[in-house]
Protein backbone atom coordinates (compact mmCIF):
# COMPACT_ATOMS: atom_id res chain seq x y z
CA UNK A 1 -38.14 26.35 16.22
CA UNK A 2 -38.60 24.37 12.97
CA UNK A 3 -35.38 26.32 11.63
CA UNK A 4 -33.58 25.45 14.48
CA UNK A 5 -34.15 21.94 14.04
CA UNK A 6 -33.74 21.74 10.67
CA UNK A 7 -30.38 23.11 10.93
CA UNK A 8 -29.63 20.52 13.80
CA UNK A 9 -30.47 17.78 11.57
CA UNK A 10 -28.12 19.23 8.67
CA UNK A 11 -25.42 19.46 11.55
CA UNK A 12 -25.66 15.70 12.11
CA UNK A 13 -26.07 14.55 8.71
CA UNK A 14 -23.05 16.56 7.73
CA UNK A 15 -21.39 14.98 10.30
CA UNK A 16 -22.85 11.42 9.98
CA UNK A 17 -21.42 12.36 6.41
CA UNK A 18 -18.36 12.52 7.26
CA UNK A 19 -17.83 10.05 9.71
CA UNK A 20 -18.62 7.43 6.63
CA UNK A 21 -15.93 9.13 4.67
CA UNK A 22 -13.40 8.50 7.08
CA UNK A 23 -14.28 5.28 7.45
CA UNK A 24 -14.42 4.44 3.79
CA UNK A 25 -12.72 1.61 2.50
CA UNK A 26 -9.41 1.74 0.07
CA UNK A 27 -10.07 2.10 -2.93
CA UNK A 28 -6.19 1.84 -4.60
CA UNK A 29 -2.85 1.17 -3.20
CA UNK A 30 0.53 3.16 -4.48
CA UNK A 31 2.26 0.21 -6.11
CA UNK A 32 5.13 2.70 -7.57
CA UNK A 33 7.09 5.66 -6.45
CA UNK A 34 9.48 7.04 -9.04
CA UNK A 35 10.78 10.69 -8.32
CA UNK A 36 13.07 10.71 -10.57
CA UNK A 37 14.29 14.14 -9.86
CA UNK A 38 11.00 15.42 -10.12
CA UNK A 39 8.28 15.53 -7.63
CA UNK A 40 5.65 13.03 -6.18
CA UNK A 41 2.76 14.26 -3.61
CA UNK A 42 -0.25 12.86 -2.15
CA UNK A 43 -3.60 14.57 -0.18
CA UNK A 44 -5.85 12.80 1.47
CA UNK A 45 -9.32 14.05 1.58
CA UNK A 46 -9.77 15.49 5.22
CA UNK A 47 -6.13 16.48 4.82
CA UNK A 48 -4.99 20.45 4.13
CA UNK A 49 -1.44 19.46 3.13
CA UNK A 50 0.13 17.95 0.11
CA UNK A 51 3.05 15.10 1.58
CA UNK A 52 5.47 12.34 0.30
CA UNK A 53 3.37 9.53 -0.37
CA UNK A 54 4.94 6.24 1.50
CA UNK A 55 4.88 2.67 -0.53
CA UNK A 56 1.80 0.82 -0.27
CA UNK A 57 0.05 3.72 1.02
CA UNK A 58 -3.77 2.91 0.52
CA UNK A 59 -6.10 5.79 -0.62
CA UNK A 60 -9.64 6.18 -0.35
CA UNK A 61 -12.37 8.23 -2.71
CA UNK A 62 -10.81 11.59 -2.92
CA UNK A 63 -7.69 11.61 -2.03
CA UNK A 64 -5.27 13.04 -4.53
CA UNK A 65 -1.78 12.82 -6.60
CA UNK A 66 0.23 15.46 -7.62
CA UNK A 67 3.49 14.58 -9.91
CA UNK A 68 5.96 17.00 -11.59
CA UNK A 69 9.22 16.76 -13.80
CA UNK A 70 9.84 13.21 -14.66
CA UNK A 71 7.93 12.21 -11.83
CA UNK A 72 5.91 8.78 -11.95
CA UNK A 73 3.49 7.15 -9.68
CA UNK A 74 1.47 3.71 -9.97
CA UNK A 75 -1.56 2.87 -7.89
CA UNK A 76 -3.25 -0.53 -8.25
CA UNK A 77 -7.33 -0.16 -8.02
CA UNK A 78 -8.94 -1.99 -5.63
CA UNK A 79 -11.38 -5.18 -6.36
CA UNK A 80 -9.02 -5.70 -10.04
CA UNK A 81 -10.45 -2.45 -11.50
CA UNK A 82 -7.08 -1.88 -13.28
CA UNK A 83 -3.97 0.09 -12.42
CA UNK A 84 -3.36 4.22 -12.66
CA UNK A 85 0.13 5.95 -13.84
CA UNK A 86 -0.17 9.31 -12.17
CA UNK A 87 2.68 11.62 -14.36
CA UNK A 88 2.78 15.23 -14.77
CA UNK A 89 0.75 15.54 -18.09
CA UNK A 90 -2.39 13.99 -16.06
CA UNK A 91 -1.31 15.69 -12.66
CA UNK A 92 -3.13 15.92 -10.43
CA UNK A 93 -4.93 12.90 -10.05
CA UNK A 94 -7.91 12.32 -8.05
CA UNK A 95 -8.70 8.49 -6.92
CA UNK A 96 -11.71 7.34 -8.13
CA UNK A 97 -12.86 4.47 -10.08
CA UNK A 98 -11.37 2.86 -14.25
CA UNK A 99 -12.22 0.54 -16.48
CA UNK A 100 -11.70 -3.26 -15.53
CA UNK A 101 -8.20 -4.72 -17.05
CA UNK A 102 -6.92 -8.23 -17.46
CA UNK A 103 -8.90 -11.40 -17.41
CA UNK A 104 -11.17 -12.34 -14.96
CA UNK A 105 -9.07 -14.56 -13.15
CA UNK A 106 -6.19 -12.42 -13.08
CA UNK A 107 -9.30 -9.62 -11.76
CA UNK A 108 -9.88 -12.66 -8.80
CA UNK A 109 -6.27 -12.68 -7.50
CA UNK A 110 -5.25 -9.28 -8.28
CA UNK A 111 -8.84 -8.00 -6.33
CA UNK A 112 -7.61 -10.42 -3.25
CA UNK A 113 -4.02 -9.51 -3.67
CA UNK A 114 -4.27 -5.87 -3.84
CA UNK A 115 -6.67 -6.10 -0.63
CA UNK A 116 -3.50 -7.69 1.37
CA UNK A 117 -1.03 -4.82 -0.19
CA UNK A 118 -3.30 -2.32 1.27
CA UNK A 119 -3.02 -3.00 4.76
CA UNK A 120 0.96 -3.48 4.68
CA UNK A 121 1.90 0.21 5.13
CA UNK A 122 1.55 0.42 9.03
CA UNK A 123 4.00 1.83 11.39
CA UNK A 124 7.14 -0.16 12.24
CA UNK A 125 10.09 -0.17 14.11
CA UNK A 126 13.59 -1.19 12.99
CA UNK A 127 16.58 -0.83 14.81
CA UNK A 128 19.08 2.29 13.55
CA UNK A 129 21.70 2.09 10.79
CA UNK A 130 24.62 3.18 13.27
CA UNK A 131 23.24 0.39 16.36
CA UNK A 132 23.49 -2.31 13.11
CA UNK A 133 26.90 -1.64 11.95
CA UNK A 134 28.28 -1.75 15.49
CA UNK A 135 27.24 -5.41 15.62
CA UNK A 136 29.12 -8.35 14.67
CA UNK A 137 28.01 -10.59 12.11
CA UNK A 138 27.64 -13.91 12.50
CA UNK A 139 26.46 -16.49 9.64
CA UNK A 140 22.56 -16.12 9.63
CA UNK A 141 20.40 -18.21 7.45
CA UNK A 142 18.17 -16.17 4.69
CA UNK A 143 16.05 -18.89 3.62
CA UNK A 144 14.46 -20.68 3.19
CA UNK A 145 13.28 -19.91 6.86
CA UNK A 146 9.96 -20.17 8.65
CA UNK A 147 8.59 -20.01 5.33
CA UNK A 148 6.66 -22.45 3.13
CA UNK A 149 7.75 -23.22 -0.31
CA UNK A 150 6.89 -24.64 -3.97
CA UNK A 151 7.10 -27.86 -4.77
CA UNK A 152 10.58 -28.32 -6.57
CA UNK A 153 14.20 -27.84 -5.72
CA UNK A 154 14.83 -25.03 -2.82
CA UNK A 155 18.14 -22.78 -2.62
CA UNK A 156 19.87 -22.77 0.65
CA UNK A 157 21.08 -18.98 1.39
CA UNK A 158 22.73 -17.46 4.42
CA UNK A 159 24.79 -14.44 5.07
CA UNK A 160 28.25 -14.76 6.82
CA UNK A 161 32.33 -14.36 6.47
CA UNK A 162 33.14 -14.59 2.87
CA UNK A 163 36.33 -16.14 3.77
CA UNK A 164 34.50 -18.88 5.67
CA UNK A 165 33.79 -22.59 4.58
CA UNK A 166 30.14 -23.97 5.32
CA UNK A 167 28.63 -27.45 5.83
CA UNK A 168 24.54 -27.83 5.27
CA UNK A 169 22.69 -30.31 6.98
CA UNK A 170 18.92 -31.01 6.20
CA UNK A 171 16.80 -33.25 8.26
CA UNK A 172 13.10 -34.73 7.46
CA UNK A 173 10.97 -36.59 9.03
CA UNK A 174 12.85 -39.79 9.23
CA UNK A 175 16.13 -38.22 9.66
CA UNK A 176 18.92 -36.86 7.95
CA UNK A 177 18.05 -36.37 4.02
CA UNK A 178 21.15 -34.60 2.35
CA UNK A 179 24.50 -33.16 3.70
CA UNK A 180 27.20 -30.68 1.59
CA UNK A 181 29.90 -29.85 3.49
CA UNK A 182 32.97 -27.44 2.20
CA UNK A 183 30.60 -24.82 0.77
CA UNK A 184 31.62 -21.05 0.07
CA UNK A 185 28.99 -18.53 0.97
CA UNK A 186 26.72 -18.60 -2.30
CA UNK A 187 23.52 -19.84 -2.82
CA UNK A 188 23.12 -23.71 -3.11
CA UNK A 189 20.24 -24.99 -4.95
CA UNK A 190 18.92 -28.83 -3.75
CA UNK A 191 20.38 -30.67 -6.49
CA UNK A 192 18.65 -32.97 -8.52
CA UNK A 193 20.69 -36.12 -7.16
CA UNK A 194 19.00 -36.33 -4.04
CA UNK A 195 16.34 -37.49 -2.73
CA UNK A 196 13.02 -35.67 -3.93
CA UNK A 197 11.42 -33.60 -1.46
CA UNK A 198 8.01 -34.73 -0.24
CA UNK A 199 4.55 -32.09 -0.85
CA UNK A 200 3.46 -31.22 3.05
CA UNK A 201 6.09 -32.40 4.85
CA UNK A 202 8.18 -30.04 7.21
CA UNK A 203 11.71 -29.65 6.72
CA UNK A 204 14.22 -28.78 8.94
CA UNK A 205 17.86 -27.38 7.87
CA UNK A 206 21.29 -26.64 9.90
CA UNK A 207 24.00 -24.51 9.07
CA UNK A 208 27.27 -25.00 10.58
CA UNK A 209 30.53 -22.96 10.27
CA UNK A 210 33.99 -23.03 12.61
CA UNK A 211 33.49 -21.22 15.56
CA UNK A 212 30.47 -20.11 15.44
CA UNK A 213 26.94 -21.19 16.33
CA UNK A 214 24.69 -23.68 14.26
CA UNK A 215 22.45 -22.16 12.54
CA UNK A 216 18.92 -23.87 11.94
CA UNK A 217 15.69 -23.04 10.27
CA UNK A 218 12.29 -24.66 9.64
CA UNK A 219 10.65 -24.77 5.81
CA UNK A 220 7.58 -26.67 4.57
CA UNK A 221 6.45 -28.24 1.23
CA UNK A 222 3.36 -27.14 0.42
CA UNK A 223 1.06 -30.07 -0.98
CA UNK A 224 0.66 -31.04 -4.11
CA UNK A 225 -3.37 -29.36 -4.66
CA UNK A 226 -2.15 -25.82 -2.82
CA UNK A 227 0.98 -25.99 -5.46
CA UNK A 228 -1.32 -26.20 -8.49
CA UNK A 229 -3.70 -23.28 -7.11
CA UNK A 230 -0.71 -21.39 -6.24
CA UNK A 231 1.09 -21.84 -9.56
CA UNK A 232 -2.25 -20.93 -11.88
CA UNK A 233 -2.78 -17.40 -9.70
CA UNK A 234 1.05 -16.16 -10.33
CA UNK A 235 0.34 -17.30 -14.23
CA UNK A 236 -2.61 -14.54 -13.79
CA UNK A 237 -0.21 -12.33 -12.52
CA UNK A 238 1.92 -11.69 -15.62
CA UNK A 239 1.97 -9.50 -18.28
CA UNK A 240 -0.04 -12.13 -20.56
CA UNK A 241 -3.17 -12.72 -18.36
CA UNK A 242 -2.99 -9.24 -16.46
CA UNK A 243 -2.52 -6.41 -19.66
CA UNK A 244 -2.61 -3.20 -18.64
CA UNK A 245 -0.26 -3.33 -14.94
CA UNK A 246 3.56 -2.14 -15.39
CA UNK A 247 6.36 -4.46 -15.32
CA UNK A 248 7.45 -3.59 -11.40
CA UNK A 249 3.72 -3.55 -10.09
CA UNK A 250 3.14 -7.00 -11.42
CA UNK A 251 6.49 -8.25 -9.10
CA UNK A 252 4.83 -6.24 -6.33
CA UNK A 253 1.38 -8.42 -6.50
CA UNK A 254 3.71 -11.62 -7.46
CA UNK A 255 5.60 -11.23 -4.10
CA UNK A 256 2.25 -10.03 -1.41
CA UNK A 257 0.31 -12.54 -3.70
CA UNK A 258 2.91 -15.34 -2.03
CA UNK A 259 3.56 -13.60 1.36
CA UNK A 260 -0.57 -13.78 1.89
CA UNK A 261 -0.12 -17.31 1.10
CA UNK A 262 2.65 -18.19 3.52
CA UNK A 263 5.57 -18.66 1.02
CA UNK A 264 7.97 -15.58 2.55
CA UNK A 265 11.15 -17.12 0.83
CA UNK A 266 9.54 -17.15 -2.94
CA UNK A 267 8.14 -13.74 -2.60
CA UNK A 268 11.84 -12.36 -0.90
CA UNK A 269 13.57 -14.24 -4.31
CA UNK A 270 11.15 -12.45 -6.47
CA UNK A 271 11.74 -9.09 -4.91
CA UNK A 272 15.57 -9.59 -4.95
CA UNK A 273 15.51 -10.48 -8.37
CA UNK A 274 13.36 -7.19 -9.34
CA UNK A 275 15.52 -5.02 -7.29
CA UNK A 276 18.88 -6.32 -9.12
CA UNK A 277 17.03 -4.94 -12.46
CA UNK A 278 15.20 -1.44 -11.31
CA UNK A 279 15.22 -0.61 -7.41
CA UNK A 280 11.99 0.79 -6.18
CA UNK A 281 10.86 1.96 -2.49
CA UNK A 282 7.60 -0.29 -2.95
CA UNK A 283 9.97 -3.12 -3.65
CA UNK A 284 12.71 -2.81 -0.35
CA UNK A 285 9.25 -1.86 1.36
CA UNK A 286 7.19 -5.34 0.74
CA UNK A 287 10.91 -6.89 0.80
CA UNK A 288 11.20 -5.35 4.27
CA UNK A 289 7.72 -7.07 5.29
CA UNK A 290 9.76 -10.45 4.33
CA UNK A 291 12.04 -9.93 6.45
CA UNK A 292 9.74 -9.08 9.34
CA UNK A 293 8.53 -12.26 8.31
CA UNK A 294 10.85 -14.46 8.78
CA UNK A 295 12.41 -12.71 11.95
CA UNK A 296 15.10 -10.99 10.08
CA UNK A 297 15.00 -7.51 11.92
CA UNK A 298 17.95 -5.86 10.74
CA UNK A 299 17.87 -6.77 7.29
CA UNK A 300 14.35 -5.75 7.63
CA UNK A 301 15.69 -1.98 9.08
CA UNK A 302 18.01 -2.06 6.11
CA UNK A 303 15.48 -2.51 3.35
CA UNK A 304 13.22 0.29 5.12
CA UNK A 305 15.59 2.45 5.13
CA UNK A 306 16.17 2.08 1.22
CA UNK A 307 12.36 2.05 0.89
CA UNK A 308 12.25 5.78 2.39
CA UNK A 309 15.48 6.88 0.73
CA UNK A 310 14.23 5.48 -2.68
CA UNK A 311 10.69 7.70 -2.50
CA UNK A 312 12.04 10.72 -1.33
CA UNK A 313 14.33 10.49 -4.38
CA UNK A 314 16.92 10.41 -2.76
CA UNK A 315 19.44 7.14 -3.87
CA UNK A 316 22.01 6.50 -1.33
């Protein structure tokens, strides 16, 4: 009787046990996924398999990385512990706890920053490649677009006919503010000749073309206090105050560091920028989150599609 109960309560504990593994927290976030004609695998730790890891997948005590040939992976630790290249001379990698890195402010944002990354890779829905490219495509505004932005000078961008000529109209609160008409399809920064936009005040802006719909988005200014904050945390994110993260990761917590905060159209101009240099799937993934954002579906599909393309290894 005692042995029967004994080996009841090791039954429960066991499985007490784990039930609190499952439900363990991240504890990194795959920040990098470079094949690179080698081979990059992940295993979680109730999991028999070895799979492709996805971008921004989070992992949890135990799970584990396995990279060969040229292969490279980069996970970011959770609460600003540091970051983790995963290559074949250290493969494979099991996810457990490093060294602190960086200041300790950088630590702050990247601890909130990397928290946010985390819970981006989810399952979505885009529509197909073939249903896209059946369409028609009319002039749509990129941004900025439901979005707020920085304090400064904001670029106009749409997509549309090259061959087309575009007026841009933006309104404020008392009106009309600043009008260019005769544009080509580029992007148009605010120039410094008008007048100065005004920290947390809504914007409004209208894009017009010849036969074809207005187009019209919303933007905001943030004020002047939630500029300053904003400004100091990406200064933590660089290479300066946060030693020790890789060029491409530090773009990654740049970009989720301003999509947490509500600023879609800085993080999609930091991503584009990053992608024009080195493309990555972790990039066109968070990139892809933008444009879920801002209600761009299809050019959300688009940079999904790269993002799954790019960490297979395969480059389309």
């Amino acid at each position: 009787m005692i042995r029967a109960g004994t080996l009841l309560l090791v039954s429960v504990v066991v499985v007490l046990g784990a039930g609190v593994a499952l439900a363990a927290d991240p504890v990194a976030v795959i920040t990098e996924i470079h094949p690179a004609g080698g081979e990059v695998l992940v295993k979680t730790a109730e999991d028999a398999e070895w799979k492709a890891p996805k971008p921004l997948l989070a992992l949890r005590p135990g799970d584990a990385v396995r990279v060969t040939g040229r292969g490279r992976l980069v996970l970011v630790l959770t609460g600003g512990r540091g970051s983790q290249t995963v290559t074949q001379t250290n493969s494979p990698f099991t996810v457990g706890r490093a060294g602190e890195g960086g200041t300790e402010r950088s630590r702050s944002v990247v601890s909130t920053v990397t928290a946010f990354l985390a819970g981006q890779q989810r399952e979505r829905t885009y529509v197909s490649l073939a249903v896209r490219s059946a369409r028609p495509q009319p002039p749509v505004i990129i941004g900025p677009r439901e979005t707020a932005i920085l304090n400064g000078r904001p670029v106009f961008e749409w997509t549309g006919p090259s061959q087309g000529r575009y007026r841009i109209k933006l309104h404020g609160p008392q009106g009309i503010v600043w009008q260019q008409d005769d544009l080509p399809i580029a992007p148009v920064s605010y120039p410094t000749s008008a007048p100065a936009l005004s920290p947390g005040t809504k914007y409004h802006w209208e894009l017009e073309a010849p036969k074809a719909p207005t187009q019209q988005a919303d933007f905001e200014v943030v004020n002047t206090g939630d500029d300053r904050r904003i400004r100091s945390a990406l200064e933590s994110l660089t290479s300066q105050q946060a030693s020790g993260y890789p060029a491409s990761t530090l773009v990654v917590m740049r970009a989720g560091f301003l999509l947490q905060e509500g600023l879609a159209d800085e993080a999609r101009r930091e991503l584009v920028a990053a992608i024009k240099k080195q493309d990555e799937a972790t990039l066109q993934q968070l990139l892809g989150r933008v444009y879920e954002r801002i209600g761009l579906k299809h050019l959300a599909g688009d940079a999904f599609e790269r993002a799954e393309a790019l960490a297979a290894g395969s480059d389309r």
